[in-house]
N, C-alpha and C. Protein backbone atom coordinates (compact mmCIF):
# COMPACT_ATOMS: atom_id res chain seq x y z
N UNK A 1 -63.88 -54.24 41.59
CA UNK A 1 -63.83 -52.92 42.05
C UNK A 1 -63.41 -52.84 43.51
N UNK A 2 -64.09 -53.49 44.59
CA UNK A 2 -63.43 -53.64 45.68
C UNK A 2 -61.51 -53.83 45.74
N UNK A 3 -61.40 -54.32 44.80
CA UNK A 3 -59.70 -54.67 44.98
C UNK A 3 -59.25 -53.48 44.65
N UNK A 4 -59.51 -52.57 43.66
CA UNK A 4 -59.31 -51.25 43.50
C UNK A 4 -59.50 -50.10 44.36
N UNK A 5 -60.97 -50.67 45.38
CA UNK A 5 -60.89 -49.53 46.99
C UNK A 5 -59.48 -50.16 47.10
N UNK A 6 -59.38 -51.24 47.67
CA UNK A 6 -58.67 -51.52 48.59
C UNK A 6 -57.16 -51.48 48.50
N UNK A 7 -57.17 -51.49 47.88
CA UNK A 7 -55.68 -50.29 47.46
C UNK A 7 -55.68 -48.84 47.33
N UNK A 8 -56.60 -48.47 46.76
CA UNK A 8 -56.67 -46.61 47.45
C UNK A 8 -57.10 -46.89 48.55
N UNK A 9 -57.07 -47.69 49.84
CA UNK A 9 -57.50 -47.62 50.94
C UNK A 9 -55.96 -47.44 51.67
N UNK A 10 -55.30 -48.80 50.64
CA UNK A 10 -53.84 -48.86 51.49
C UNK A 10 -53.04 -48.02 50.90
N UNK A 11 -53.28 -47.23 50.26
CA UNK A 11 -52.05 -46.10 49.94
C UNK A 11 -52.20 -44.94 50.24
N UNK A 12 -53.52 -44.76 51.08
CA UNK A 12 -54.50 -43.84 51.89
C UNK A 12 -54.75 -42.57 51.39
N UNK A 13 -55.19 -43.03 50.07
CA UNK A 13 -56.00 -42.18 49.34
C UNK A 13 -57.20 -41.55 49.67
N UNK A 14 -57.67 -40.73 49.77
CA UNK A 14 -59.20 -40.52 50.40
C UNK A 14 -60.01 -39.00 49.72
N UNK A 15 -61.13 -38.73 49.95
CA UNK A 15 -61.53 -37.76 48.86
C UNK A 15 -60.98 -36.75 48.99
N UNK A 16 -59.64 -35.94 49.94
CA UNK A 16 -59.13 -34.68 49.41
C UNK A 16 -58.16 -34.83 48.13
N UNK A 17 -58.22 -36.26 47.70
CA UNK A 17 -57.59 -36.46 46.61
C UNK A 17 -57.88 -35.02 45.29
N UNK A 18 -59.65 -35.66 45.28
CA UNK A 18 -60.20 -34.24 44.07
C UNK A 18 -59.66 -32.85 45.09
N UNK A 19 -59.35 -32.31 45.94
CA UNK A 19 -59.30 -31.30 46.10
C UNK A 19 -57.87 -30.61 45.93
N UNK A 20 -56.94 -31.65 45.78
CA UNK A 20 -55.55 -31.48 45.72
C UNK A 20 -55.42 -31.42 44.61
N UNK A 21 -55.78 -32.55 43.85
CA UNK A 21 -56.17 -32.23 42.28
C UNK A 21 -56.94 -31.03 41.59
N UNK A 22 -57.39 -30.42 42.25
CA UNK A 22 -58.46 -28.96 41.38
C UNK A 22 -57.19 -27.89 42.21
N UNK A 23 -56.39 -28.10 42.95
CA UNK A 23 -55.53 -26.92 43.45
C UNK A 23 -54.18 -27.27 42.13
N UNK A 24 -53.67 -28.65 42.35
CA UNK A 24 -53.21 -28.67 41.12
C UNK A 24 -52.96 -27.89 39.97
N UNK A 25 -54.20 -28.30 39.31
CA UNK A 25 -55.09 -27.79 38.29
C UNK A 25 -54.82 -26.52 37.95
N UNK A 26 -55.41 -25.42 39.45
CA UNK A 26 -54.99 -24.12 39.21
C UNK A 26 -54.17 -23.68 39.29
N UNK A 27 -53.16 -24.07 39.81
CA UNK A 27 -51.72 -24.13 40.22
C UNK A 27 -51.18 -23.82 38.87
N UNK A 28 -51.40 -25.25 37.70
CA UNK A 28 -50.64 -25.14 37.03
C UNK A 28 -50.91 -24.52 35.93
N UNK A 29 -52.29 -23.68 35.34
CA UNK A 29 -52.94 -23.22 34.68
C UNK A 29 -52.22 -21.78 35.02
N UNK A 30 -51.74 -21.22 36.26
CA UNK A 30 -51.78 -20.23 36.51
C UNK A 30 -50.45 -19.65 36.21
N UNK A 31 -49.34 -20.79 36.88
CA UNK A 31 -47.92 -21.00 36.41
C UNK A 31 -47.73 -21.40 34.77
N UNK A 32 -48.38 -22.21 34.10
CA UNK A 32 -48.16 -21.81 32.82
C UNK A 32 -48.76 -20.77 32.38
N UNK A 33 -49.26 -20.09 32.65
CA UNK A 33 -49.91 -18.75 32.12
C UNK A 33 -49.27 -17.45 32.03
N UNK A 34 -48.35 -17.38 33.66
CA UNK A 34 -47.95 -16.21 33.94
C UNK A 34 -46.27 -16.16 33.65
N UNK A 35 -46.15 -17.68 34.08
CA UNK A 35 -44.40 -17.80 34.20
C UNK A 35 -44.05 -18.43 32.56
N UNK A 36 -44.40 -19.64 32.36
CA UNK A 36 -43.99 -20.84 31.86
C UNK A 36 -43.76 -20.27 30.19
N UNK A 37 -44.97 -19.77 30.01
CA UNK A 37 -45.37 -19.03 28.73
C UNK A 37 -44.55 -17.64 28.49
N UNK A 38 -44.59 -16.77 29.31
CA UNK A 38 -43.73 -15.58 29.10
C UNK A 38 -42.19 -16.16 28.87
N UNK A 39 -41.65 -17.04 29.82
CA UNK A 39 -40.58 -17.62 29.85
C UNK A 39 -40.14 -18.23 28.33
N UNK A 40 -41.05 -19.10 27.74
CA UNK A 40 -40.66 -19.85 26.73
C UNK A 40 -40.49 -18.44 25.60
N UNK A 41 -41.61 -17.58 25.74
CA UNK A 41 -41.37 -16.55 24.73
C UNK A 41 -40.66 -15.80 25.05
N UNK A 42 -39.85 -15.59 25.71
CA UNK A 42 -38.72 -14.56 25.96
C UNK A 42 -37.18 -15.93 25.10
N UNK A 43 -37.52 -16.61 25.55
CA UNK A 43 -36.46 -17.91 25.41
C UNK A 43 -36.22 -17.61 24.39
N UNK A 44 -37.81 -17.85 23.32
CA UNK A 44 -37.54 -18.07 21.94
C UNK A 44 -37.54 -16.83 20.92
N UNK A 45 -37.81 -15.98 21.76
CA UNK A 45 -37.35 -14.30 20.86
C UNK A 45 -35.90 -14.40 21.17
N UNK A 46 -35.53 -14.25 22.16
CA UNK A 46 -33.75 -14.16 22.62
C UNK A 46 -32.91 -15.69 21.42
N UNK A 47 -33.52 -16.57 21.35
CA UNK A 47 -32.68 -17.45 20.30
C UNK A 47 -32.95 -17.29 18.94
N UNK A 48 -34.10 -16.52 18.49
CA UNK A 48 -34.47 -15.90 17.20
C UNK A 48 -33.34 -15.01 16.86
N UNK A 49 -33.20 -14.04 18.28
CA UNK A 49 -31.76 -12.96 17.39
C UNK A 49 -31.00 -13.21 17.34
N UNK A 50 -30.19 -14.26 18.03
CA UNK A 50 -28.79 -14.97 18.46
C UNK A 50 -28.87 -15.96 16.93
N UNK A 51 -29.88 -16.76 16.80
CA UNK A 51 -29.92 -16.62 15.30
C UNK A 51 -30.12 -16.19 14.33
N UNK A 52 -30.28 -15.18 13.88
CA UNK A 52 -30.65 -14.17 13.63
C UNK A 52 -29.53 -13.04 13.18
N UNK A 53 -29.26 -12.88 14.25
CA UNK A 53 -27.30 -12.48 14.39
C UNK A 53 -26.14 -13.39 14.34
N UNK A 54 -26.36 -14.58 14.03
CA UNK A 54 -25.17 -15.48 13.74
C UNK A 54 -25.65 -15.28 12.08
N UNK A 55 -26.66 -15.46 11.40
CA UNK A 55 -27.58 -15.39 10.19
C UNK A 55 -26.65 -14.20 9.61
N UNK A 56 -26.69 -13.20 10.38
CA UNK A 56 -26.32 -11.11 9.93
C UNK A 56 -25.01 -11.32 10.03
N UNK A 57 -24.13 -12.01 11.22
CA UNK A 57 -22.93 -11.82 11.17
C UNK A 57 -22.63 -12.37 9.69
N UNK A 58 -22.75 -13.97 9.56
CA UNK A 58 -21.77 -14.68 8.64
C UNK A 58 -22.27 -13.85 7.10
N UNK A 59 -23.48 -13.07 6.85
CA UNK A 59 -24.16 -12.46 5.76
C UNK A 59 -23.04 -11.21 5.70
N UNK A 60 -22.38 -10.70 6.57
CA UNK A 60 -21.87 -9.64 6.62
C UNK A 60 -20.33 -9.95 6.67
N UNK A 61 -19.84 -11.12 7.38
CA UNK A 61 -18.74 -12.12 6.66
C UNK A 61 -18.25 -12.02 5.07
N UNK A 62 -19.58 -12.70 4.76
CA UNK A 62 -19.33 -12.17 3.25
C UNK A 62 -19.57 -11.66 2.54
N UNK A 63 -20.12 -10.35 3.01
CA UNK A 63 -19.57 -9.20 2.11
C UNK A 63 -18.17 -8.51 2.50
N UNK A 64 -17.61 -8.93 3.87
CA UNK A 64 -16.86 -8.53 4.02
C UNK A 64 -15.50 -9.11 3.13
N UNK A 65 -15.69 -10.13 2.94
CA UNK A 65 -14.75 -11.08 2.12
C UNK A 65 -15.05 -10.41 0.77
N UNK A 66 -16.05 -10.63 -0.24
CA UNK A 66 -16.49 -9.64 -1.36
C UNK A 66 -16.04 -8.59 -1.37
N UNK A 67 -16.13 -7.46 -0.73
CA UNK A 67 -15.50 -6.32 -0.79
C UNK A 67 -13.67 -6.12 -0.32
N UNK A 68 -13.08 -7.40 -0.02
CA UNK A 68 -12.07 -7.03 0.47
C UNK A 68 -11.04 -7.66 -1.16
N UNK A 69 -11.99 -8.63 -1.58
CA UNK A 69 -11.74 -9.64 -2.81
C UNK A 69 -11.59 -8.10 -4.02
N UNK A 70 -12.52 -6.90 -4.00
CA UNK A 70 -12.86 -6.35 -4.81
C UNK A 70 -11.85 -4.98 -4.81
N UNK A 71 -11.42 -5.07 -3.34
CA UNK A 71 -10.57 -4.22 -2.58
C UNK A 71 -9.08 -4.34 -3.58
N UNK A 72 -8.95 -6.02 -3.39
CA UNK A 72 -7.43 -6.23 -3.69
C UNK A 72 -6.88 -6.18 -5.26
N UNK A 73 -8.53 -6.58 -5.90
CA UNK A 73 -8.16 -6.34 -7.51
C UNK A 73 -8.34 -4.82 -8.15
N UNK A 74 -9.06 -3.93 -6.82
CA UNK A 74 -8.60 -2.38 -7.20
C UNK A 74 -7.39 -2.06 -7.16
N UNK A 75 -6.76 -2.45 -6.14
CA UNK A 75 -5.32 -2.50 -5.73
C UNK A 75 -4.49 -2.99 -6.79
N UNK A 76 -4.45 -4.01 -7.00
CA UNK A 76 -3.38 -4.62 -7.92
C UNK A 76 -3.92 -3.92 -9.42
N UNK A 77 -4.95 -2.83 -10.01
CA UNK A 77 -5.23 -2.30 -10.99
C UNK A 77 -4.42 -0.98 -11.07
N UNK A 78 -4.74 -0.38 -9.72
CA UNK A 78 -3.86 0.54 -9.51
C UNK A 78 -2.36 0.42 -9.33
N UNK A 79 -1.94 -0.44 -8.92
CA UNK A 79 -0.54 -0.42 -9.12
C UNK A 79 -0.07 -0.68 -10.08
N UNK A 80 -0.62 -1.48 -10.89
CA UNK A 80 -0.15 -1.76 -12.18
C UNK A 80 -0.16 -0.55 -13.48
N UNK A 81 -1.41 0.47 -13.26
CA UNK A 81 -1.19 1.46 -13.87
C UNK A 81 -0.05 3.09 -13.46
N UNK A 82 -0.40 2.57 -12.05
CA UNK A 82 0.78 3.19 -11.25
C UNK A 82 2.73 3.05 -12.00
N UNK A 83 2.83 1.74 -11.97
CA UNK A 83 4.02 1.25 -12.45
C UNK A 83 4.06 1.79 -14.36
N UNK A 84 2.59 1.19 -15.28
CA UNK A 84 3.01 1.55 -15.98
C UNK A 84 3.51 3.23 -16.48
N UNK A 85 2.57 4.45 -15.37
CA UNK A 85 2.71 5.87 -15.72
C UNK A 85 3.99 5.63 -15.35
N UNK A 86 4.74 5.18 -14.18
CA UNK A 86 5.95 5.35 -13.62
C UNK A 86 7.13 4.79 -14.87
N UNK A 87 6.87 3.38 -15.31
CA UNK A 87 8.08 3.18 -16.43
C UNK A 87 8.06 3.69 -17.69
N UNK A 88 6.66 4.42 -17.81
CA UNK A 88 6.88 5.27 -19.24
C UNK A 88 7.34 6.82 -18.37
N UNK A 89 6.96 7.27 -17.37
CA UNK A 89 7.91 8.53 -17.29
C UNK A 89 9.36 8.14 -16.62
N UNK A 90 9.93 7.03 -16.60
CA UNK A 90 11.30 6.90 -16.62
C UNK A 90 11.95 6.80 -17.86
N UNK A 91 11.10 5.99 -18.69
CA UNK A 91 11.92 6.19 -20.38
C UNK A 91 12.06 7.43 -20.42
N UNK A 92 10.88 8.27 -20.88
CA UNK A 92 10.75 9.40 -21.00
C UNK A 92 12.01 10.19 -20.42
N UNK A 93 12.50 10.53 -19.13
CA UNK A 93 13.19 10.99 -18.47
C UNK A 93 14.96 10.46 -19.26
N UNK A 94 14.82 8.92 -19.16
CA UNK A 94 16.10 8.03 -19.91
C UNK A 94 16.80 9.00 -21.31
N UNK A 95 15.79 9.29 -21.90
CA UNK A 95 15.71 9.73 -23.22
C UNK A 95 16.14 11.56 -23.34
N UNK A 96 15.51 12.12 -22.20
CA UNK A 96 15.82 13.86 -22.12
C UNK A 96 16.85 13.15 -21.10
N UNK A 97 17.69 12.61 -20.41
CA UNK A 97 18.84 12.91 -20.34
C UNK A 97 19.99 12.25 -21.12
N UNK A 98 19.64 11.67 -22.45
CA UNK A 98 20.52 11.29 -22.98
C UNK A 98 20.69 12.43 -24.40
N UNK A 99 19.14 13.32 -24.59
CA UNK A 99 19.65 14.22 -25.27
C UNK A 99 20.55 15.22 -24.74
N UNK A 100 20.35 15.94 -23.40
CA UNK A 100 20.80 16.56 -22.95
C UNK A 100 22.46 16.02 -22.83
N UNK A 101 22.60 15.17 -22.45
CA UNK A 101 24.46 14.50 -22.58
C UNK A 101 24.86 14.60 -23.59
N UNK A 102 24.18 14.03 -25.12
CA UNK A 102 24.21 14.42 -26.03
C UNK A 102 24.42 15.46 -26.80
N UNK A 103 23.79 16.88 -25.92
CA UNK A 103 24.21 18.27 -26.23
C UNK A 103 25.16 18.64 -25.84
N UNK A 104 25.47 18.21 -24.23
CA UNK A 104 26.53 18.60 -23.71
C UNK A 104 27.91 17.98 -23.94
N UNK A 105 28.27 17.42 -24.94
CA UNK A 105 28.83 16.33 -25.46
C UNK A 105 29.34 17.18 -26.35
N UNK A 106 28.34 17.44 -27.25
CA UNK A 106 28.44 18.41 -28.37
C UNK A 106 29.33 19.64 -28.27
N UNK A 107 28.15 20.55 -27.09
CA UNK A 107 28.88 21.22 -26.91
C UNK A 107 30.61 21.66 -25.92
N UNK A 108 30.73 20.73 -25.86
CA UNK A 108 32.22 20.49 -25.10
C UNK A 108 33.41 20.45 -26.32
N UNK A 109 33.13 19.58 -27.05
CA UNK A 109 33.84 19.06 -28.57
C UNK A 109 33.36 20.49 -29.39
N UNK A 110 32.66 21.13 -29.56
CA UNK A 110 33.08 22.40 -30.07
C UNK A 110 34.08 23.21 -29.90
N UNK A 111 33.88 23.31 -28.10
CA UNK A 111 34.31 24.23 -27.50
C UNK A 111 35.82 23.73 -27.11
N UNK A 112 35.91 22.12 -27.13
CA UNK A 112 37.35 22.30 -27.32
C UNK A 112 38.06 22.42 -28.72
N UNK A 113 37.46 21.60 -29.70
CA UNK A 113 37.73 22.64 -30.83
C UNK A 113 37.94 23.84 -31.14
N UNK A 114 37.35 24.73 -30.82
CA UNK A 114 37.50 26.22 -30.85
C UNK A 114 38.45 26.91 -30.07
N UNK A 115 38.78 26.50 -28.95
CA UNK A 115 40.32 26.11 -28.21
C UNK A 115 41.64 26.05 -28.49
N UNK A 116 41.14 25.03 -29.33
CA UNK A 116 42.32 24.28 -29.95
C UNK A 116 43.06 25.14 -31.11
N UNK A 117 41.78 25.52 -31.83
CA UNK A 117 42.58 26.49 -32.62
C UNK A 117 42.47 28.00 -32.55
N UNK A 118 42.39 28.37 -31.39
CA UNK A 118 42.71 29.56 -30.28
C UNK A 118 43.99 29.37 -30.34
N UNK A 119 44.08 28.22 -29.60
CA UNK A 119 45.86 27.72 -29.22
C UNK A 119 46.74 27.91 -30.56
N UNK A 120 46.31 27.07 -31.11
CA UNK A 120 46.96 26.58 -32.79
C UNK A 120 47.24 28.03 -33.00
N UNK A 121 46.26 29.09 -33.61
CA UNK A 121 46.33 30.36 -33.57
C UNK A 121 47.09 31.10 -33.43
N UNK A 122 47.23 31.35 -31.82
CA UNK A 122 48.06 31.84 -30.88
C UNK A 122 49.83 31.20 -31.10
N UNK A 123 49.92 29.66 -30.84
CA UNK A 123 51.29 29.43 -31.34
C UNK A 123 51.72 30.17 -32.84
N UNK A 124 50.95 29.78 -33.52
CA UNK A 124 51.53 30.29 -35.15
C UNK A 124 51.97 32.08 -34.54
N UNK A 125 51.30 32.53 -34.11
CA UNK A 125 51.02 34.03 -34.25
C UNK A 125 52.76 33.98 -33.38
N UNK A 126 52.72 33.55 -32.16
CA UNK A 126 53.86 33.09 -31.36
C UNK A 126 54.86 33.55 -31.98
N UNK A 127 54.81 32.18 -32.92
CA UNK A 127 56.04 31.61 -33.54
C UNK A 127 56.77 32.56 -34.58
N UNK A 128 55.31 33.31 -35.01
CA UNK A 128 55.77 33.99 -36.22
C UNK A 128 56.75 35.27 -35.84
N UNK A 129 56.00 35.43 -34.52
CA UNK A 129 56.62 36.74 -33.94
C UNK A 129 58.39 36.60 -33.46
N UNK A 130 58.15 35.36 -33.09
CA UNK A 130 59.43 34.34 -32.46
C UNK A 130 60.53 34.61 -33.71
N UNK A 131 60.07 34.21 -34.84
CA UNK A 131 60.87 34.13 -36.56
C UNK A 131 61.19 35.77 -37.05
N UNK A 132 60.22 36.76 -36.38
CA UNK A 132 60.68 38.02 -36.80
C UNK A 132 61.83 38.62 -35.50
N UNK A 133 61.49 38.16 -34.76
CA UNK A 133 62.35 39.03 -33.61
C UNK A 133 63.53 38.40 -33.31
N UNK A 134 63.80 37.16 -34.10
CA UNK A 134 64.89 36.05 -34.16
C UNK A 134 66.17 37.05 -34.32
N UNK A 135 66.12 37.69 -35.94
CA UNK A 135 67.09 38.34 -36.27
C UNK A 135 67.87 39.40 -35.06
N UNK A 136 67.03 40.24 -34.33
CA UNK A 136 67.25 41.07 -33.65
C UNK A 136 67.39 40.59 -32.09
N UNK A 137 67.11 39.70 -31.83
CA UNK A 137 67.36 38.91 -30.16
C UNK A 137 69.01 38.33 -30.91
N UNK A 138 69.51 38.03 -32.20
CA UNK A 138 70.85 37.18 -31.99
C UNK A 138 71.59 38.09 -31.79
N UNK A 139 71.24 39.17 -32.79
CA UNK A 139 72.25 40.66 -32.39
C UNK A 139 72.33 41.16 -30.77
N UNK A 140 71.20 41.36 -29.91
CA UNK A 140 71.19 41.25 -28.92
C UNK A 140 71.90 40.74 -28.16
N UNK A 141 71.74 39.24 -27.99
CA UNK A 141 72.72 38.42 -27.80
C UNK A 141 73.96 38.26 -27.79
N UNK A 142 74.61 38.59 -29.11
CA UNK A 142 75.95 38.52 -29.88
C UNK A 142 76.32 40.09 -29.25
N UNK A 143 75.78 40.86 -28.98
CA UNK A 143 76.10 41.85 -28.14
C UNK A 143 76.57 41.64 -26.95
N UNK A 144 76.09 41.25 -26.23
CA UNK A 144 76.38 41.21 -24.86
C UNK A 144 76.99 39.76 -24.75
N UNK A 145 77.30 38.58 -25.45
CA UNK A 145 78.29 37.81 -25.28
C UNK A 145 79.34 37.35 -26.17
N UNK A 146 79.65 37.93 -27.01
CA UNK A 146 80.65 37.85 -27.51
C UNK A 146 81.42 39.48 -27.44
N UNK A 147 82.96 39.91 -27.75
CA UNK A 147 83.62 40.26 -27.09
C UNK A 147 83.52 41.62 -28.25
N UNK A 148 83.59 42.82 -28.60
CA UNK A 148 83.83 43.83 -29.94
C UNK A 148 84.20 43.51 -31.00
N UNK A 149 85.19 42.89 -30.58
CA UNK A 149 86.53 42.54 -31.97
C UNK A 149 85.60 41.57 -32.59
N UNK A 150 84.65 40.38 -32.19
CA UNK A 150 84.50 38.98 -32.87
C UNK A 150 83.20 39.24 -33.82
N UNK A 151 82.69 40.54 -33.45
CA UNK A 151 81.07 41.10 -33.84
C UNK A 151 81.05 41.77 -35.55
């Protein structure tokens, strides 16, 4: 035990040792109490939401992915029924304008028919008139170019 003074003698230890030690003591009772402790719990609420919110973000990630997944096969449903109303009202359309050409087709080939023998008609009627007034245009004619005596 003496060898043990005698080294707290030479490192000049002496009894305000306990008194530095009980200030210590309160020191640090007081600082973990007021600082150390509020500190750690502020620490560890603030990394609770930060995890917490990395937790909410990537949760909300994917729903965002889910709903965008759900987004694109509405999309490609709708267009596809889109396209099909669209290529059945183009047949549809294909079809009333091929009746309609069809009529008008028709009616053209009537109507030049009916034309035609307007015309046809008209020549005969012409002609016929042409064959009666024949006799009387040569006399006409033979009138005024040939000479009294030859008539």
């Amino acid at each position: 035990m003496a060898a043990v003074a005698n080294i707290i003698t030479a490192l000049g230890i002496d009894t305000s040792l306990w008194l530095q030690l009980g200030i210590f003591a309160v020191t640090f009772i007081f600082l973990n109490q007021f600082v150390f402790k509020p500190y750690y719990k502020a620490f560890d609420a603030r990394q609770g939401q930060t995890v917490g919110n990395n937790e909410k973000a990537e949760q909300i990630f994917a729903q965002t992915r889910e709903l965008e997944a759900l987004y694109q096969r509405k999309a490609r449903n709708l267009n596809a029924e889109i396209k099909e109303i669209y290529d059945k009202t183009r047949v549809e359309a294909n079809r009333e304008q091929e009746r309609i050409q069809a009529e008008a087709r028709e009616k053209a080939k009537n109507s030049m028919e009916e034309v035609r023998a307007k015309i046809l008609e008209q020549f005969n009627h012409a002609r016929e008139e042409l064959i009666k007034q024949t006799p009387e245009l040569s006399k006409i004619i033979s009138k005024k170019l040939l000479p009294p005596e030859v008539r």
